[in-house]
C-alpha atoms as a PDB file:
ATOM      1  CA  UNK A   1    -155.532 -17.853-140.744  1.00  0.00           C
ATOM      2  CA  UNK A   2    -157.197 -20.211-138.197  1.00  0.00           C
ATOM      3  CA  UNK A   3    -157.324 -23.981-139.365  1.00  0.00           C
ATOM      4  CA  UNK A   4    -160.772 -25.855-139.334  1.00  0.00           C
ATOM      5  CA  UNK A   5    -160.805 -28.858-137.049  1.00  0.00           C
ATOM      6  CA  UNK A   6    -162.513 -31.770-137.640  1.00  0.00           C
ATOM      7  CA  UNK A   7    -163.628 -34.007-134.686  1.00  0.00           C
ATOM      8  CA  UNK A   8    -164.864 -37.900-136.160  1.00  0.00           C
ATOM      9  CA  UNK A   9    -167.481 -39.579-134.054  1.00  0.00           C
ATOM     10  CA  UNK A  10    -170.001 -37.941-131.747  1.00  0.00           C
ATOM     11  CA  UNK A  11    -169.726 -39.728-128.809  1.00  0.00           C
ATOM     12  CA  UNK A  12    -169.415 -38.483-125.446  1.00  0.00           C
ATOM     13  CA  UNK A  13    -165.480 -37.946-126.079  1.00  0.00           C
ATOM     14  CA  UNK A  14    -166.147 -36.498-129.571  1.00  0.00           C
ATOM     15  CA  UNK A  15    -168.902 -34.370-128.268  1.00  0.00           C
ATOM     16  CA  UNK A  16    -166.969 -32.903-125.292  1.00  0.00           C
ATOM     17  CA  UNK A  17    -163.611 -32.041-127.501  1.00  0.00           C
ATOM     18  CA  UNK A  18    -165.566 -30.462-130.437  1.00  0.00           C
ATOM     19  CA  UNK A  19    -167.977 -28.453-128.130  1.00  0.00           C
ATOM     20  CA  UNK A  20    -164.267 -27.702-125.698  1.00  0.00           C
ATOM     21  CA  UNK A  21    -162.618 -26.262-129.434  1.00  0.00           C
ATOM     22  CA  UNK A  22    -165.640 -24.539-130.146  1.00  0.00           C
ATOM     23  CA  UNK A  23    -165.750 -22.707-126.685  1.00  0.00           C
ATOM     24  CA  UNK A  24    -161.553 -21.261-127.319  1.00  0.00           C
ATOM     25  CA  UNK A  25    -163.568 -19.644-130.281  1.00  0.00           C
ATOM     26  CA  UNK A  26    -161.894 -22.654-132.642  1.00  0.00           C
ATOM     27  CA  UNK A  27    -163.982 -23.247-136.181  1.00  0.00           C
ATOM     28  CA  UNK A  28    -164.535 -27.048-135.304  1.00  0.00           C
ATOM     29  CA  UNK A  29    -166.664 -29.804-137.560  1.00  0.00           C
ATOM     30  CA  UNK A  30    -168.017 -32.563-135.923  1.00  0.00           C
ATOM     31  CA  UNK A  31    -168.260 -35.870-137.403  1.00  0.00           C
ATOM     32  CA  UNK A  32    -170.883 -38.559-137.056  1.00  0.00           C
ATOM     33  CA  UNK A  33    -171.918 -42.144-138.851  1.00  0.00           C
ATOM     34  CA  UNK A  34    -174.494 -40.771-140.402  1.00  0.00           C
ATOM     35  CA  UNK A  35    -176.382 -37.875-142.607  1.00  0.00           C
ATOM     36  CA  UNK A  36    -179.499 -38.830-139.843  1.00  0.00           C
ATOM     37  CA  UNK A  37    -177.806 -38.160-137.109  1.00  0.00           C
ATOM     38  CA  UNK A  38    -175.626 -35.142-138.268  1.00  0.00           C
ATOM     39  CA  UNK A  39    -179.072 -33.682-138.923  1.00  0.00           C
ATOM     40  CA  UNK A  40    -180.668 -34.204-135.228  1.00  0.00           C
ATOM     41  CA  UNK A  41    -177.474 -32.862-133.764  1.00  0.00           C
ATOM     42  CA  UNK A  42    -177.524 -29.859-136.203  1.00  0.00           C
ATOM     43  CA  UNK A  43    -181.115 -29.029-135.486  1.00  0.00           C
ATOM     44  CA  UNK A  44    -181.296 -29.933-131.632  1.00  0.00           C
ATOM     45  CA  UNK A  45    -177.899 -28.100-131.082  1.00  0.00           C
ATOM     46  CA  UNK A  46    -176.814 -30.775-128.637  1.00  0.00           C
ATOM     47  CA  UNK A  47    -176.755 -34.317-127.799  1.00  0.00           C
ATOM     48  CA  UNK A  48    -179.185 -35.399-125.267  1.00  0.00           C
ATOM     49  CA  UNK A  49    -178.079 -38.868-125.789  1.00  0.00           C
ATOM     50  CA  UNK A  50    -173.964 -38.043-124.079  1.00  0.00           C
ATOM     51  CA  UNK A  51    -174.029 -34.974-123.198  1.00  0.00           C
ATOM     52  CA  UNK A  52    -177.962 -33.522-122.418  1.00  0.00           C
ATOM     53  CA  UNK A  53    -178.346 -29.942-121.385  1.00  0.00           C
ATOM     54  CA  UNK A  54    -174.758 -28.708-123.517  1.00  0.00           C
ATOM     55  CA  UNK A  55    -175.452 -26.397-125.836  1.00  0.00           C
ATOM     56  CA  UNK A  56    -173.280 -26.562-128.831  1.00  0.00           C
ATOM     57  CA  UNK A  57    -171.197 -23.077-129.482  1.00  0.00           C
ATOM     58  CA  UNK A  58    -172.500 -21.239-132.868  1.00  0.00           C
ATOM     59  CA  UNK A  59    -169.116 -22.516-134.372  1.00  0.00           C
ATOM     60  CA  UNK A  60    -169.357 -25.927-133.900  1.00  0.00           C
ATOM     61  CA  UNK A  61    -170.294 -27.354-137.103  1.00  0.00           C
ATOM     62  CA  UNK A  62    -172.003 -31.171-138.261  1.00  0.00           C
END
């Protein structure tokens, strides 16, 4: 059984570590202040504001 991570805050260090979990194939939910935000990360699939051109894995989760 693999444990889900959670990662608070999407920042550029909350960014890096959940997309970093995600990438050693880790089930990882990232965290953010709010349901606006968690919704433009979701549907962009990365965050141009810290960290433009990363893709997020398919199992990184907002």
């Amino acid at each position: 059984m693999t444990d889900q991570i959670g990662v608070i805050g999407a920042g550029a260090w909350g960014t890096t570590l959940a997309v970093l979990l995600a990438d050693a194939q880790r089930p990882v939910s990232l965290w953010t202040h709010s349901p606006e935000a968690a919704e433009r990360l979701a549907h962009a699939r990365t965050n141009e504001r810290y960290l433009p051109g990363v893709v997020f894995p398919p199992n990184l989760r907002m």
